[in-house]
N, C-alpha and C. Protein backbone atom coordinates (compact mmCIF):
# COMPACT_ATOMS: atom_id res chain seq x y z
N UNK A 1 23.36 107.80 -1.37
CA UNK A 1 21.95 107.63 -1.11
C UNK A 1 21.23 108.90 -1.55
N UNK A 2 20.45 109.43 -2.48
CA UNK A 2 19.49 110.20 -3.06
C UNK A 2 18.34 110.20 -2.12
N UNK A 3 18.76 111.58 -2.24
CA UNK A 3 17.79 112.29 -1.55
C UNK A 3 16.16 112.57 -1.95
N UNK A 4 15.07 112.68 -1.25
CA UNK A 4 13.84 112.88 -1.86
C UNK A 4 13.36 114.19 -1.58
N UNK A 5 13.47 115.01 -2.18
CA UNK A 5 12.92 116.01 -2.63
C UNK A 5 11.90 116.52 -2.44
N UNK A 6 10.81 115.81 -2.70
CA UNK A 6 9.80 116.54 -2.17
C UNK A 6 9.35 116.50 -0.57
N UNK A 7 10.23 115.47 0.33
CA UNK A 7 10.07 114.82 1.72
C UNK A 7 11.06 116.42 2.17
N UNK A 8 12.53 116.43 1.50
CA UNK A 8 12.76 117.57 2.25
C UNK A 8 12.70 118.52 2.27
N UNK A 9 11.36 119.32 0.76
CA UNK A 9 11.31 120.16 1.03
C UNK A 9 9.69 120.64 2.02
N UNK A 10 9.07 119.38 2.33
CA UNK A 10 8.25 119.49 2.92
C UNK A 10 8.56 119.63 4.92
N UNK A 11 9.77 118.91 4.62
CA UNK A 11 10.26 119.03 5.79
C UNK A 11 11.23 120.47 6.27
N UNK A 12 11.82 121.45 5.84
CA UNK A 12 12.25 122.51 5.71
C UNK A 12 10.95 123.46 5.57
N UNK A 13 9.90 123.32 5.31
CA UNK A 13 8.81 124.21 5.00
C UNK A 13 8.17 123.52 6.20
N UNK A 14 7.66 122.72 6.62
CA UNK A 14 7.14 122.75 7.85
C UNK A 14 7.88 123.26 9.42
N UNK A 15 9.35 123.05 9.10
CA UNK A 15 9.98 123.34 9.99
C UNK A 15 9.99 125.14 10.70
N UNK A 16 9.96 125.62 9.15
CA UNK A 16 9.91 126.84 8.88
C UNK A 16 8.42 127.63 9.27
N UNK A 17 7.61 127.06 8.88
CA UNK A 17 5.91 127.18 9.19
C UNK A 17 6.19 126.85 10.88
N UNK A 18 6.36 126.28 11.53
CA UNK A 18 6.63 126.25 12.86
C UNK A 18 6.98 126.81 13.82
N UNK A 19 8.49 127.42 13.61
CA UNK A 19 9.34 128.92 13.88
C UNK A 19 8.60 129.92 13.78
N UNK A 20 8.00 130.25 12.93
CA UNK A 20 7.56 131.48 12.21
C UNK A 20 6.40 132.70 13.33
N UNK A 21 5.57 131.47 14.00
CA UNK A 21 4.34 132.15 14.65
C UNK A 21 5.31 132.30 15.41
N UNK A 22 6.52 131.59 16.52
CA UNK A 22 6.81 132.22 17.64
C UNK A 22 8.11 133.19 17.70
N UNK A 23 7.99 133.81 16.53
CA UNK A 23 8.89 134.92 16.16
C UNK A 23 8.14 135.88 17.27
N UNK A 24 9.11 137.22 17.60
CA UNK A 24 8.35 138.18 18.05
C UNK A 24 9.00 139.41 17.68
N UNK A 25 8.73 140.62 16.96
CA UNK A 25 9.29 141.48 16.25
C UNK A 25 10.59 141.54 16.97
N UNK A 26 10.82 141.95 18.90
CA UNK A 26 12.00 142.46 18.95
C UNK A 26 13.25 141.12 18.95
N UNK A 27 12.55 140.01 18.87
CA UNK A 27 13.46 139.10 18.51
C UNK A 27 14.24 139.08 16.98
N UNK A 28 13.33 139.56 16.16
CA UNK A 28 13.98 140.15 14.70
C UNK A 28 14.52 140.87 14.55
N UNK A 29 14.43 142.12 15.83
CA UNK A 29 15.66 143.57 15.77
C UNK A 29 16.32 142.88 16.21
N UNK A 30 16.50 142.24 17.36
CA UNK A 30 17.51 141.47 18.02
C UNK A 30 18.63 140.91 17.07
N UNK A 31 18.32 140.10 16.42
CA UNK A 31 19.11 139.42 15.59
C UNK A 31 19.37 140.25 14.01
N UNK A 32 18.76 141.18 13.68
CA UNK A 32 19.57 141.73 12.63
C UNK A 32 20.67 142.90 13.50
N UNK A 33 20.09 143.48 14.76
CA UNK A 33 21.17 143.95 15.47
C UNK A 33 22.42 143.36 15.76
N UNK A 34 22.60 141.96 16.02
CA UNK A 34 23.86 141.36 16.40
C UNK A 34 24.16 140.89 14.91
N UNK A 35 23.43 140.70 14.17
CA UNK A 35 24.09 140.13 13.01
C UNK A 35 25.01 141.43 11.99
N UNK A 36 24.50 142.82 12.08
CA UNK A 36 25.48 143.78 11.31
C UNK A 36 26.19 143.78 12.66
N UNK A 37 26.74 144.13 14.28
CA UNK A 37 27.76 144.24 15.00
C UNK A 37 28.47 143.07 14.61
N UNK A 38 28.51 142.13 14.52
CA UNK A 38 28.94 140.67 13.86
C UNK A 38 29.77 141.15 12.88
N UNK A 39 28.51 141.37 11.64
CA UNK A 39 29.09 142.04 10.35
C UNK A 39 30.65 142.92 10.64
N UNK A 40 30.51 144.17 11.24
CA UNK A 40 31.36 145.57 11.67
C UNK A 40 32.38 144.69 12.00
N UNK A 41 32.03 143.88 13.32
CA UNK A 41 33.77 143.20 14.09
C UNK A 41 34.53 142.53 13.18
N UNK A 42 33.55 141.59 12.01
CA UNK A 42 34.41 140.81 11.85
C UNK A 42 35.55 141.48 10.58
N UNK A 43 34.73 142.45 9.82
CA UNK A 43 35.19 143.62 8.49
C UNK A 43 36.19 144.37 9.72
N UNK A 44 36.24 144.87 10.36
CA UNK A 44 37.19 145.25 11.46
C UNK A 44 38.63 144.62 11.88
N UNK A 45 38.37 143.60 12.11
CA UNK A 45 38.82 142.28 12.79
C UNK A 45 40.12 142.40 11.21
N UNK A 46 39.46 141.75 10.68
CA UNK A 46 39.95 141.76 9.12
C UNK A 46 40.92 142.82 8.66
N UNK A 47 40.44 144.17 8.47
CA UNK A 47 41.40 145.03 8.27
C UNK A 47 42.48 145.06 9.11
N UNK A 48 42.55 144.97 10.56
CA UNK A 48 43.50 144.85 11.11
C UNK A 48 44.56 143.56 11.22
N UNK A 49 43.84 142.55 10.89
CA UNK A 49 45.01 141.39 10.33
C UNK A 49 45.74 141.82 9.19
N UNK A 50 45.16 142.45 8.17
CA UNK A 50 45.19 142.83 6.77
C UNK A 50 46.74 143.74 7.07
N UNK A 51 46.53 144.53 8.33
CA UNK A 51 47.36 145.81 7.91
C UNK A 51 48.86 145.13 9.29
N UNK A 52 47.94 144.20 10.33
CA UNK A 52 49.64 143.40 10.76
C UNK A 52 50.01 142.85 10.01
N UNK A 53 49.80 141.92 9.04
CA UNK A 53 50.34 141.24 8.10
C UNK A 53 51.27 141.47 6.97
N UNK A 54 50.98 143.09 6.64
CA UNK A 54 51.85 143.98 5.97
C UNK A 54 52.90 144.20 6.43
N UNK A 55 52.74 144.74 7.65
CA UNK A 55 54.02 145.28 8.22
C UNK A 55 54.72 144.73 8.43
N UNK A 56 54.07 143.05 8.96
CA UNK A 56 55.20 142.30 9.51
C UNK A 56 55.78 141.91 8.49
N UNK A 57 55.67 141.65 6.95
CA UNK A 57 56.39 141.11 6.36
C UNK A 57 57.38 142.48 5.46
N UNK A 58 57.12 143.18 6.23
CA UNK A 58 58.28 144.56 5.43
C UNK A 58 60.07 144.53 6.38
């Protein structure tokens, strides 16, 4: 079933126009704050699978 295009991008842009006013700046620190600790754990998280995974197979 094909999609219409201009319905969803009117619908993603209104959705978006909607959100937007009830942003409030520290809700934007908020979330780029948890989103790089996010970032850190999961690059973290990672290296340390990275480096059990080595060992265990030595």
């Amino acid at each position: 079933m094909p999609s219409n295009n201009p319905t969803l991008i009117g619908t993603v842009g209104g959705t978006f126009l909607s959100i937007v006013p009830n942003l409030e700046s520290e809700d934007i620190v908020k979330t780029i704050i948890l989103a790089a600790v996010g970032a850190i754990v999961s690059f973290t998280i990672s290296l340390l699978l990275k480096s059990l995974n080595k060992k265990h197979k030595k």
